[in-house]
N, C-alpha and C. Protein backbone atom coordinates (compact mmCIF):
# COMPACT_ATOMS: atom_id res chain seq x y z
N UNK A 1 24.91 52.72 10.08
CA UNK A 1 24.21 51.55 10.58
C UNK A 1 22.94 51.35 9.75
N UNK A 2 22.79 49.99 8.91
CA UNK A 2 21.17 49.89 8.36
C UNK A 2 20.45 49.89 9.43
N UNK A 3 19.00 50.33 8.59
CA UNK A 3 17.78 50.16 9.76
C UNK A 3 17.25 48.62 8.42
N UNK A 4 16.95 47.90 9.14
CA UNK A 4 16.62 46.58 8.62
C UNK A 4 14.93 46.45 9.58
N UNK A 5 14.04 46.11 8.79
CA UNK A 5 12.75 45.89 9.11
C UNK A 5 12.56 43.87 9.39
N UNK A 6 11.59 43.81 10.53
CA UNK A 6 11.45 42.69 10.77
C UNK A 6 9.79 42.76 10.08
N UNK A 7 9.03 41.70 9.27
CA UNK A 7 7.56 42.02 8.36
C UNK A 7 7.30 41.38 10.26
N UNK A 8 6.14 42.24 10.75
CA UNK A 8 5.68 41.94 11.73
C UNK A 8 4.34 41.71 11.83
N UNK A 9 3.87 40.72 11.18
CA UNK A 9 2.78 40.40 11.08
C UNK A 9 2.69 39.00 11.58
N UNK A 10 3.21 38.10 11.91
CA UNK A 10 3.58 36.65 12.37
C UNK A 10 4.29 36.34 12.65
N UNK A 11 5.05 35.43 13.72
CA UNK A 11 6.05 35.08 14.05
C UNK A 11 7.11 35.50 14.83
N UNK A 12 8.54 34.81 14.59
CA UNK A 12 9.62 35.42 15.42
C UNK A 12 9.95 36.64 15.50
N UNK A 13 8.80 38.15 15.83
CA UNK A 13 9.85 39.09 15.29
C UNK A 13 10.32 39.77 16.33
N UNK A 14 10.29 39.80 17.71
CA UNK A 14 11.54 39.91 18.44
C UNK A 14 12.67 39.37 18.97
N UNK A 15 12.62 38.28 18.55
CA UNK A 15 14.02 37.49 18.21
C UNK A 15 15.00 37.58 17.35
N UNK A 16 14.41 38.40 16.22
CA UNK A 16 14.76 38.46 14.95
C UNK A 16 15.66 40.03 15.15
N UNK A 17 14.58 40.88 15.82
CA UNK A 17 14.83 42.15 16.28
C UNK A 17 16.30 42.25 16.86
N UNK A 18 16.08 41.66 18.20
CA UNK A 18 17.07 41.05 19.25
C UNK A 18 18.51 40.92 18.70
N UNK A 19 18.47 40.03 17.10
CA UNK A 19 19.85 39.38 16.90
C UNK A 19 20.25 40.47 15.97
N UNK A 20 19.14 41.53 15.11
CA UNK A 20 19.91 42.01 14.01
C UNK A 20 20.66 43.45 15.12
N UNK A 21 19.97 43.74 16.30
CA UNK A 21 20.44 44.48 16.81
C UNK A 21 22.14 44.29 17.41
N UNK A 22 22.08 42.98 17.83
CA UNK A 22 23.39 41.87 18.16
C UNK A 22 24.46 42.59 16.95
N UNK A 23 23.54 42.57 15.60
CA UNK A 23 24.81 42.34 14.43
C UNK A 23 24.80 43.52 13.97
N UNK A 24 24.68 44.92 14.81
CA UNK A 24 25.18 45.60 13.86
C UNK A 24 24.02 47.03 13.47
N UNK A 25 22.72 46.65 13.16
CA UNK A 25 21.76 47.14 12.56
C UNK A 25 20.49 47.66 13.58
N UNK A 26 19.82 48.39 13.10
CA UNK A 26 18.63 48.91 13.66
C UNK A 26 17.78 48.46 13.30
N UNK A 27 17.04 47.61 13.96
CA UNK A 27 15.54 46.71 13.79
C UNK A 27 13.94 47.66 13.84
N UNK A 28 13.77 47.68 12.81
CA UNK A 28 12.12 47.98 13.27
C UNK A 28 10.99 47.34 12.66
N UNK A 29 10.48 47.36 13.72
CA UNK A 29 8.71 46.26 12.74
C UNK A 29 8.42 46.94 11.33
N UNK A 30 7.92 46.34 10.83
CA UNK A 30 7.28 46.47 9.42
C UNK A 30 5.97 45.90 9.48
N UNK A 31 5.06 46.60 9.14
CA UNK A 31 3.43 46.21 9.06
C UNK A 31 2.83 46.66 8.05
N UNK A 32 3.31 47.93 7.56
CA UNK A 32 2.77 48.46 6.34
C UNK A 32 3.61 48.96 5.32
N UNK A 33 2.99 49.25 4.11
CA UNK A 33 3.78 49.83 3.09
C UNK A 33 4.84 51.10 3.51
N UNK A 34 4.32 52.42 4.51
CA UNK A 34 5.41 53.46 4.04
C UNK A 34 6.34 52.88 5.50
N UNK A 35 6.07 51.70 6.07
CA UNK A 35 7.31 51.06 7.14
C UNK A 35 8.54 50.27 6.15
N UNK A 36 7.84 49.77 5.19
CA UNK A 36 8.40 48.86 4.79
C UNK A 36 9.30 50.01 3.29
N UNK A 37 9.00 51.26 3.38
CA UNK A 37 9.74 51.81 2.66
C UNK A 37 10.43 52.54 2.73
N UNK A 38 10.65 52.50 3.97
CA UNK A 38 11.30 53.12 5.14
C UNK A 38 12.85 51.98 5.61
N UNK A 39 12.64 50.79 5.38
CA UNK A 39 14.39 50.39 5.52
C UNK A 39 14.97 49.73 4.39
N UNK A 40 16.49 49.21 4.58
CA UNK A 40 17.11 49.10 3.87
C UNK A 40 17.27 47.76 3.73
N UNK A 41 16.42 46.62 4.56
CA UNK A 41 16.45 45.57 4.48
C UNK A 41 15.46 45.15 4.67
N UNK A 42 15.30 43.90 4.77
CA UNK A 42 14.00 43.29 5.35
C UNK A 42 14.39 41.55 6.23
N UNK A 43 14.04 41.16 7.06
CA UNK A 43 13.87 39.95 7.89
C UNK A 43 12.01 39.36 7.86
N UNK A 44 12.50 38.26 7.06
CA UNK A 44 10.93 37.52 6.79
C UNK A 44 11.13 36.59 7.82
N UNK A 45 10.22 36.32 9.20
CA UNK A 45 10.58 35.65 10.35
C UNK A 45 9.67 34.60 9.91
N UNK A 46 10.28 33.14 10.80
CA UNK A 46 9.68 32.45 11.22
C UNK A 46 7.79 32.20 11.64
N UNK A 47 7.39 31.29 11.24
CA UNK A 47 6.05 31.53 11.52
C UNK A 47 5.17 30.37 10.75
N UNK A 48 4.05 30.58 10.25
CA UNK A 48 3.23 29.59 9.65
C UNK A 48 2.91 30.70 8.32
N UNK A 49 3.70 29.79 7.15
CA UNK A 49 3.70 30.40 5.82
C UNK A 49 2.30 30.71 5.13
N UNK A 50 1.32 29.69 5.53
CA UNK A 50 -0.31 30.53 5.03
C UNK A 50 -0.61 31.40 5.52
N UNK A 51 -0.42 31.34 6.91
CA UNK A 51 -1.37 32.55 7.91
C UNK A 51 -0.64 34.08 7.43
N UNK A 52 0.61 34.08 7.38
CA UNK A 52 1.81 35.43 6.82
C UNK A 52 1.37 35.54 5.44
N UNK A 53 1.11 34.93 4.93
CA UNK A 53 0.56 35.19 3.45
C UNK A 53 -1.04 35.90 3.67
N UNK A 54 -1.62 35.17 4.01
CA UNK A 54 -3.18 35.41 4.22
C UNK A 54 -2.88 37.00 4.85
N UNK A 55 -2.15 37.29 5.84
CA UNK A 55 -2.26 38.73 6.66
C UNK A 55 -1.25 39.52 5.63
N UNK A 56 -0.70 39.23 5.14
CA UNK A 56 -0.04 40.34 3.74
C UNK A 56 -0.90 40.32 2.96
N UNK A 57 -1.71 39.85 2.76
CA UNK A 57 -2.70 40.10 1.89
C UNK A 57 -3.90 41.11 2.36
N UNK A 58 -4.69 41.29 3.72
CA UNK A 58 -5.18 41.67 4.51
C UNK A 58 -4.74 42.76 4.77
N UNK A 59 -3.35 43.22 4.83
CA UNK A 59 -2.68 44.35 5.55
C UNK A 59 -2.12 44.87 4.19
N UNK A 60 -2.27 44.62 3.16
CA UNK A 60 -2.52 45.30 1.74
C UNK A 60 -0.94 45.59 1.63
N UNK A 61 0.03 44.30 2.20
CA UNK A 61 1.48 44.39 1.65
C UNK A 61 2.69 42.83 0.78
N UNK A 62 1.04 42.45 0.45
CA UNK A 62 2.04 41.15 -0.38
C UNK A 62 2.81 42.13 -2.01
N UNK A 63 1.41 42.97 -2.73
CA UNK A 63 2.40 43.50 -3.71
C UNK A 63 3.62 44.53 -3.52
N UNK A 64 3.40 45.24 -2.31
CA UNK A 64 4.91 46.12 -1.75
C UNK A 64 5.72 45.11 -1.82
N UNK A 65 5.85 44.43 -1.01
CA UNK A 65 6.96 43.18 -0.73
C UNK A 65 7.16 42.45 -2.01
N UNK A 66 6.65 42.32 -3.19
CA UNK A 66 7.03 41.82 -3.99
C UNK A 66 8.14 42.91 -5.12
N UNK A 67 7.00 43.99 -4.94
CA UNK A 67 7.81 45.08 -5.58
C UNK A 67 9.35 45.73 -5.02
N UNK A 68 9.08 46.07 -3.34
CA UNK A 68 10.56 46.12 -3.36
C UNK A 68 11.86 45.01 -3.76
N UNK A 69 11.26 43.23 -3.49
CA UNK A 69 12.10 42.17 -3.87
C UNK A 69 12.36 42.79 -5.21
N UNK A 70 11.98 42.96 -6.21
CA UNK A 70 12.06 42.88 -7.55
C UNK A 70 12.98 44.12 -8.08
N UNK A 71 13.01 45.06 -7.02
CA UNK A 71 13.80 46.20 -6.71
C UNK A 71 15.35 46.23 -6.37
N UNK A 72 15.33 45.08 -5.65
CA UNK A 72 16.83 44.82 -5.28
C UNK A 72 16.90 44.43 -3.96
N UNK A 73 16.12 45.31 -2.93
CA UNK A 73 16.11 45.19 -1.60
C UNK A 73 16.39 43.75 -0.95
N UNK A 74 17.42 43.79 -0.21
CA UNK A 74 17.65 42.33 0.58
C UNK A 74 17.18 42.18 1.53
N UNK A 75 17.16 40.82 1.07
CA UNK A 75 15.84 40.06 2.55
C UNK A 75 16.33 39.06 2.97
N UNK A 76 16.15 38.48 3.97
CA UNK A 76 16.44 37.02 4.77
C UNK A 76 14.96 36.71 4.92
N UNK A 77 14.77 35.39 5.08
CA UNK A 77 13.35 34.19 5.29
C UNK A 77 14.16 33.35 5.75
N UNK A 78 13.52 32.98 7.31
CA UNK A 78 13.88 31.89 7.88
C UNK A 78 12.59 31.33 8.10
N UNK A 79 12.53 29.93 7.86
CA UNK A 79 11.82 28.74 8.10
C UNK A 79 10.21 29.23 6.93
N UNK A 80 9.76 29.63 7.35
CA UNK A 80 8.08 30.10 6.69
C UNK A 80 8.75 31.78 5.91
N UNK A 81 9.87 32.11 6.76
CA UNK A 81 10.27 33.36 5.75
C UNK A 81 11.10 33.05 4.71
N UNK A 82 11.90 31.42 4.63
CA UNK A 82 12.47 30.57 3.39
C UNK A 82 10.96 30.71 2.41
N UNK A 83 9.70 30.02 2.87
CA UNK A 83 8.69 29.29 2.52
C UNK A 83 8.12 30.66 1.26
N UNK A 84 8.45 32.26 2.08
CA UNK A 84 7.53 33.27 1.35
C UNK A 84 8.27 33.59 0.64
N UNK A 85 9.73 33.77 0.87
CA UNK A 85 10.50 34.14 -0.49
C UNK A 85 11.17 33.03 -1.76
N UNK A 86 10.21 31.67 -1.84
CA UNK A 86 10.59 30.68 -3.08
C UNK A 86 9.62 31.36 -4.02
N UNK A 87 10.14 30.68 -4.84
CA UNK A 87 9.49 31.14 -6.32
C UNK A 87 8.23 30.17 -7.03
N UNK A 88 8.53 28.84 -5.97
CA UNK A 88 7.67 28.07 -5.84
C UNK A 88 7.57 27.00 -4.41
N UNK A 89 6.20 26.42 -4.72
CA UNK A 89 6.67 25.59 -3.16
C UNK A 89 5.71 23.98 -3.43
N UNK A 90 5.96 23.52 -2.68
CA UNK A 90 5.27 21.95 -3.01
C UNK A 90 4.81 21.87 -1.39
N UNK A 91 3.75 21.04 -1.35
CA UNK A 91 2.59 20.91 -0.50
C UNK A 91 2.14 22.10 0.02
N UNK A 92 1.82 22.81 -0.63
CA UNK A 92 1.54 24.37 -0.20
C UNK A 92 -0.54 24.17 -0.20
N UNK A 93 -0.91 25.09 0.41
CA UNK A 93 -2.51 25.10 0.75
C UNK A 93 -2.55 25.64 -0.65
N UNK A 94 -4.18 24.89 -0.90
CA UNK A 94 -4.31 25.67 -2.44
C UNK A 94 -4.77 26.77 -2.61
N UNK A 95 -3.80 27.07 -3.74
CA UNK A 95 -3.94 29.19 -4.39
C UNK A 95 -2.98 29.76 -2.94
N UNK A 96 -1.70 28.70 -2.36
CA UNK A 96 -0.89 29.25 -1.75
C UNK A 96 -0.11 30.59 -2.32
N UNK A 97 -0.14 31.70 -2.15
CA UNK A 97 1.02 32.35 -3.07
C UNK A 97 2.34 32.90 -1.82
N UNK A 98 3.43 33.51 -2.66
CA UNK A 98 4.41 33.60 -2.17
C UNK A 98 5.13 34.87 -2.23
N UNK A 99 5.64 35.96 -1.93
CA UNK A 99 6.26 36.95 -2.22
C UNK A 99 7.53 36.71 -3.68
N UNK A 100 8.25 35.28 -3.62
CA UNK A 100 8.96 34.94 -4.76
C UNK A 100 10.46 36.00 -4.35
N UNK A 101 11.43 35.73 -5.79
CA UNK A 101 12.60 36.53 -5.60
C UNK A 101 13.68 35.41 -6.02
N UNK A 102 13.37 34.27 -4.96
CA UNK A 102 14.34 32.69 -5.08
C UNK A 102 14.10 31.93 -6.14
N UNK A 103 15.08 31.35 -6.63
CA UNK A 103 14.58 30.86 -7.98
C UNK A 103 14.94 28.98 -7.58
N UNK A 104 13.90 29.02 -6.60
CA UNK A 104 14.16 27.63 -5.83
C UNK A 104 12.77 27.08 -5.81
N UNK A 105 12.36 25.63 -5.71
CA UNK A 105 11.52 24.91 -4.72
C UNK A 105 11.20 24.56 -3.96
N UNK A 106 10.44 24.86 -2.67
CA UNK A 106 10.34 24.62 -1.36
C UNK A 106 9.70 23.68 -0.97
N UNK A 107 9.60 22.79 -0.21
CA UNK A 107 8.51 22.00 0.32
C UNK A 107 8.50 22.11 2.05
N UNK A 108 7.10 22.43 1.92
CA UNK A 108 6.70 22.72 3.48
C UNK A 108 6.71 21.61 4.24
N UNK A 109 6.96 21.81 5.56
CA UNK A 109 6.76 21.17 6.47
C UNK A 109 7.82 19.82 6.20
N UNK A 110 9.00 19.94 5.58
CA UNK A 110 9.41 18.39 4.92
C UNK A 110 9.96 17.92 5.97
N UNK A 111 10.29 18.56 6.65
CA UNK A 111 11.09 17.47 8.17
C UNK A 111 10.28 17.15 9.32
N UNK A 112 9.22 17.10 8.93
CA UNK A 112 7.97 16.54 9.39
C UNK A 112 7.02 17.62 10.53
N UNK A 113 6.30 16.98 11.34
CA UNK A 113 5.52 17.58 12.17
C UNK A 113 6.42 18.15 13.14
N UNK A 114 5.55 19.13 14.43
CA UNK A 114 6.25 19.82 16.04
C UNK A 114 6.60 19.01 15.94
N UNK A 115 6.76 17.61 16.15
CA UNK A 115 7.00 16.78 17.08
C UNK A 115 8.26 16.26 16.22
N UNK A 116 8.37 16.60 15.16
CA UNK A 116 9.66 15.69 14.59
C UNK A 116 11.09 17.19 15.00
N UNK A 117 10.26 17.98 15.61
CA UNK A 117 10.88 19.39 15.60
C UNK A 117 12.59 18.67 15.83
N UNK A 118 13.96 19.49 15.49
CA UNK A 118 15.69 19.08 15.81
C UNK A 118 16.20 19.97 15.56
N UNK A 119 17.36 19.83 16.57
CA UNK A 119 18.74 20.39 16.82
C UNK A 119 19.83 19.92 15.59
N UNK A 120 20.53 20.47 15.37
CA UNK A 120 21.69 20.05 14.52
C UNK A 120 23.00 21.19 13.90
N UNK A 121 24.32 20.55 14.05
CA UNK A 121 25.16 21.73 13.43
C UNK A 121 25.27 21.19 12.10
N UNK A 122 25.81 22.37 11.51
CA UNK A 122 25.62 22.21 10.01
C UNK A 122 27.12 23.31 9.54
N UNK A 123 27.53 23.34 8.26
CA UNK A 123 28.09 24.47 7.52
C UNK A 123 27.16 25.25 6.88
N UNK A 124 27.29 26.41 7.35
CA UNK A 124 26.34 27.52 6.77
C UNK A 124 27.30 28.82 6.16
N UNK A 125 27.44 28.62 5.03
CA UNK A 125 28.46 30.19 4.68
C UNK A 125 29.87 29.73 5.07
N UNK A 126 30.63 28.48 4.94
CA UNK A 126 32.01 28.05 5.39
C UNK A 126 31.84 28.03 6.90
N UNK A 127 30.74 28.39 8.08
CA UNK A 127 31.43 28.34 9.07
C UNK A 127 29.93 27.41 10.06
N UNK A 128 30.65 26.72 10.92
CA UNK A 128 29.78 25.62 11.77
C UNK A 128 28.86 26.34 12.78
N UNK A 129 27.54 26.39 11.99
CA UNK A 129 26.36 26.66 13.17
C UNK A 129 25.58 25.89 13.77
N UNK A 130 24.84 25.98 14.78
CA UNK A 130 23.80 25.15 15.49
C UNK A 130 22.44 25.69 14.90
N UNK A 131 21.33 24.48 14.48
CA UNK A 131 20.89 24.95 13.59
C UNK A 131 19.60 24.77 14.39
N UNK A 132 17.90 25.34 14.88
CA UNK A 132 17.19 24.86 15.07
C UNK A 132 16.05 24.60 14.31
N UNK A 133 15.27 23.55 13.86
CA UNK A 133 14.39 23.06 12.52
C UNK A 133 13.10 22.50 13.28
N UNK A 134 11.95 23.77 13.04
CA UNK A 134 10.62 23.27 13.59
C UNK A 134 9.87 23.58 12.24
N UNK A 135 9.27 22.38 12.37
CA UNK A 135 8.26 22.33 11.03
C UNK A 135 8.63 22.52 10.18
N UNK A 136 10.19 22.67 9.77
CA UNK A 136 10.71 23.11 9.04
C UNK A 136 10.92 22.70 7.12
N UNK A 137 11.03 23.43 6.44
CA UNK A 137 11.06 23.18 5.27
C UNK A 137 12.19 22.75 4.85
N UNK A 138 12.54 22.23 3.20
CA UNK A 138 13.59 21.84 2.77
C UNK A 138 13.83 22.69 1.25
N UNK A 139 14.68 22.90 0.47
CA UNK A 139 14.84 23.10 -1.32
C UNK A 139 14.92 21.85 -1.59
N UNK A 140 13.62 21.87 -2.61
CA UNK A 140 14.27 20.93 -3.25
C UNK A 140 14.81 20.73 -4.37
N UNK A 141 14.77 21.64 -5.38
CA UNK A 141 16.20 22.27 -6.21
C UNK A 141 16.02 23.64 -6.22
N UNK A 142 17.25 24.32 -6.64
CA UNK A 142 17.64 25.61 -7.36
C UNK A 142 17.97 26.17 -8.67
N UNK A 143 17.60 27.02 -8.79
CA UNK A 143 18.21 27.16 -10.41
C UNK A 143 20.04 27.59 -10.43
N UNK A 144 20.12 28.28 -11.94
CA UNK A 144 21.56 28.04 -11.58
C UNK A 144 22.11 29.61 -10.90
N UNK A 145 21.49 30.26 -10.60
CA UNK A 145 21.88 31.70 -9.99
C UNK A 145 21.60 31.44 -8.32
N UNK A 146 21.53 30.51 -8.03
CA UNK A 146 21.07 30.16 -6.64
C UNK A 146 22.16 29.27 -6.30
N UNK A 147 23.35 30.07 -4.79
CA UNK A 147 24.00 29.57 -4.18
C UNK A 147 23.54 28.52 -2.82
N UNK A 148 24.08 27.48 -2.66
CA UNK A 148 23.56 26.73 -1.92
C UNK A 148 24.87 27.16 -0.68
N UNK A 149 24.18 27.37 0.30
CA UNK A 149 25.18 28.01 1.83
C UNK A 149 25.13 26.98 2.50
N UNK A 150 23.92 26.07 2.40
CA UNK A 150 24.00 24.68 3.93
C UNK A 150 23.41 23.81 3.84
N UNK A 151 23.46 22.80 4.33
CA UNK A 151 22.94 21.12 4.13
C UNK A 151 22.80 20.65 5.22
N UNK A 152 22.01 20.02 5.55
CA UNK A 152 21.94 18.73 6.85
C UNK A 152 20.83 17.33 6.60
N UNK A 153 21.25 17.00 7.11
CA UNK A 153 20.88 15.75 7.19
C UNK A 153 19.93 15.17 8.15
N UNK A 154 18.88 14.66 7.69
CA UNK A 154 18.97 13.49 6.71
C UNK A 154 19.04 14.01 4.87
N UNK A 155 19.87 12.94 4.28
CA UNK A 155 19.53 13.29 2.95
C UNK A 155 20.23 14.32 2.51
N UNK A 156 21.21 14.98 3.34
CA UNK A 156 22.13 15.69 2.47
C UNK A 156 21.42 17.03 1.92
N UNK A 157 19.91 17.58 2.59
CA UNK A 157 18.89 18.74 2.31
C UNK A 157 19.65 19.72 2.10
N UNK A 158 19.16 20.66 1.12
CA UNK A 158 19.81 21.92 1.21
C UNK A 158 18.41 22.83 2.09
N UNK A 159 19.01 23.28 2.69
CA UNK A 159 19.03 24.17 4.04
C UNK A 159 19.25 25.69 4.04
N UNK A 160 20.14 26.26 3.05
CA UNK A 160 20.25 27.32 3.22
C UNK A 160 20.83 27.64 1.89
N UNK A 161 20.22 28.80 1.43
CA UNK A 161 20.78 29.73 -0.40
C UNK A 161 20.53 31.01 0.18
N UNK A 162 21.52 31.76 -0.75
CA UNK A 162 21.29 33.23 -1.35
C UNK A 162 21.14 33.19 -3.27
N UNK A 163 20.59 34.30 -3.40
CA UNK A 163 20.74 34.75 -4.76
C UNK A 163 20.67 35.80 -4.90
N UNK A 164 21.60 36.72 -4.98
CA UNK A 164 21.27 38.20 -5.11
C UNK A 164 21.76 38.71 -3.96
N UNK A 165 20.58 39.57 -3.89
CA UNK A 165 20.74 40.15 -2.46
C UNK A 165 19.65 39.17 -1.35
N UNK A 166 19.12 38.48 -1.43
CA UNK A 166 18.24 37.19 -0.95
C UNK A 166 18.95 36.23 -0.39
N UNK A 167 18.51 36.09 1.17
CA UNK A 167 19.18 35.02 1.86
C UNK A 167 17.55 33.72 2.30
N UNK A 168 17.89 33.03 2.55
CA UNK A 168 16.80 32.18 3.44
C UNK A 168 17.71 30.83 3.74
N UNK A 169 16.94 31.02 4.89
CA UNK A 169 17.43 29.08 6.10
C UNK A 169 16.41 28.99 6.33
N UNK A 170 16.25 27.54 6.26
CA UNK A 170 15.05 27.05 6.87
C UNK A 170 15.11 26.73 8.03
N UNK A 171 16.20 26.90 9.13
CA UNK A 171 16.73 26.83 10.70
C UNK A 171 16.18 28.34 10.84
N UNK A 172 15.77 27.94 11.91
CA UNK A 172 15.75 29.74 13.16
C UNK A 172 17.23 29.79 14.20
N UNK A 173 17.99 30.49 13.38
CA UNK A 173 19.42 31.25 13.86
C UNK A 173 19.07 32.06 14.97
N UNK A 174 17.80 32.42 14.89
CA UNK A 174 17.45 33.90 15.85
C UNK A 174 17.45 33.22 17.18
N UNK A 175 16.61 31.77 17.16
CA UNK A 175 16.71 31.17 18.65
C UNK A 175 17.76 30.97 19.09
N UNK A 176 19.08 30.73 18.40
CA UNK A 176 20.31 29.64 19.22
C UNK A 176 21.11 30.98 20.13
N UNK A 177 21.00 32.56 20.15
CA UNK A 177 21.79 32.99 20.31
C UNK A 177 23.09 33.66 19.25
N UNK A 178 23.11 32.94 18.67
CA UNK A 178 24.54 32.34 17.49
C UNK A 178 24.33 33.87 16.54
N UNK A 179 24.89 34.90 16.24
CA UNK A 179 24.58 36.01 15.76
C UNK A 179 25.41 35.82 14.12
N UNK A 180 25.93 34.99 14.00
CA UNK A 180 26.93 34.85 12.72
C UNK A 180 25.71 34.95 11.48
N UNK A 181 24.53 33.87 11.56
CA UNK A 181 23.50 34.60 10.50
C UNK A 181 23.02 35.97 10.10
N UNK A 182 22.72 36.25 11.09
CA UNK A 182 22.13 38.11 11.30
C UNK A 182 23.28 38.93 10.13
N UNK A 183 24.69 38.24 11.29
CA UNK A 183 25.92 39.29 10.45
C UNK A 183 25.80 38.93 9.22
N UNK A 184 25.77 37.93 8.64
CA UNK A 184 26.12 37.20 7.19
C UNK A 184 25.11 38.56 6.55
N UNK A 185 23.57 38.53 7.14
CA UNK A 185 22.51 39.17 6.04
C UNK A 185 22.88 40.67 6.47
N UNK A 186 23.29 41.41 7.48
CA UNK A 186 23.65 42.48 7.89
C UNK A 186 24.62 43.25 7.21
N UNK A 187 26.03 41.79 6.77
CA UNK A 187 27.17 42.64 5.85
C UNK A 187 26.55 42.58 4.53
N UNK A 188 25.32 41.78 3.78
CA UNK A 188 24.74 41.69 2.65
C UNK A 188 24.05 43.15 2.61
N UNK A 189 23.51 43.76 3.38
CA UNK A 189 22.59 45.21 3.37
C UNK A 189 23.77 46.08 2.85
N UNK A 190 24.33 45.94 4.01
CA UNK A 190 25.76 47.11 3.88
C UNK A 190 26.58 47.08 2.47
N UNK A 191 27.08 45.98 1.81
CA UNK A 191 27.29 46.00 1.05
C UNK A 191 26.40 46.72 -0.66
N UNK A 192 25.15 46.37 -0.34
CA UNK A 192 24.27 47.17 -1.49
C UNK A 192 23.73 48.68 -1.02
């Protein structure tokens, strides 16, 4: 069974906990370097992509997290954990930085404000999920080592890539219940 780390410094991370336990894996927080070198995965949760940046920086683990990415170690980013693992991002706060890994463009906040917050199913990985999108971001391209997994609409957005061992959605899977994401990044650990 992987032990897969949730970065617990912001955001969804007992939801996140909750589902990888659902799929398979052993969840534990991650806050610092010898936590974070301690599993075999990683879950970048949901949250507000400056403030998770600003406290990896603070908690003296943006260069760990960059170094294990660069290592191989697989990760999932949903919504602000899409936002930390691009390689770049558009409307980002200035001297935003990012953990990187994705060889994509992000733009924050593109499906507008809370209030534009939505529901929607989508194809994610060949199979139909319910997707939930708060504040959520969009790609707005990839390079060519970057698989595109999901789209929704409006606009036909891509929504969801891997590259590597690197997953990110900009939906929170962790809220709907729906455990098929978790598994997707769960059989990705197991496999490396």
């Amino acid at each position: 069974m992987p032990t897969i780390g949730v970065l617990a410094l912001q955001g969804d991370v007992r939801e996140h906990a909750r589902m990888l336990g659902e799929a398979g894996a052993t969840a534990v927080a991650v806050r610092r370097p010898a936590e974070l070198d301690a599993v075999d995965g990683l879950v970048i949760p949901g949250g507000e992509s400056t403030t998770m940046w600003k406290l990896a920086e603070t908690f003296d683990m943006l260069q760990p997290l960059r170094m294990r990415i660069k290592e191989g170690m697989p990760a999932y980013g949903s919504c602000a954990g899409m936002i930390m693992l691009a390689d770049r991002i558009e409307d980002g706060m200035t001297g935003q930085q990012t953990i990187g890994g994705i060889d994509m463009v992000v733009r924050r906040n593109a499906f507008g404000r809370q209030v534009d917050s939505f529901e929607s199913y989508l194809d994610f990985a060949g199979e139909r999920v319910r997707a939930i999108f708060i504040r959520a971001p969009w790609v707005e391209s990839v390079g060519a080592d970057v698989e595109v997994l999901g789209r929704c609409e409006p606009g036909d957005r891509i929504v969801a890539v891997r590259q590597g061992p690197l997953l990110a959605t900009s939906f929170h899977p962790e809220l709907t219940g729906d455990v098929r994401v978790h598994r997707y990044f769960v059989d990705m650990v197991r496999e490396l």
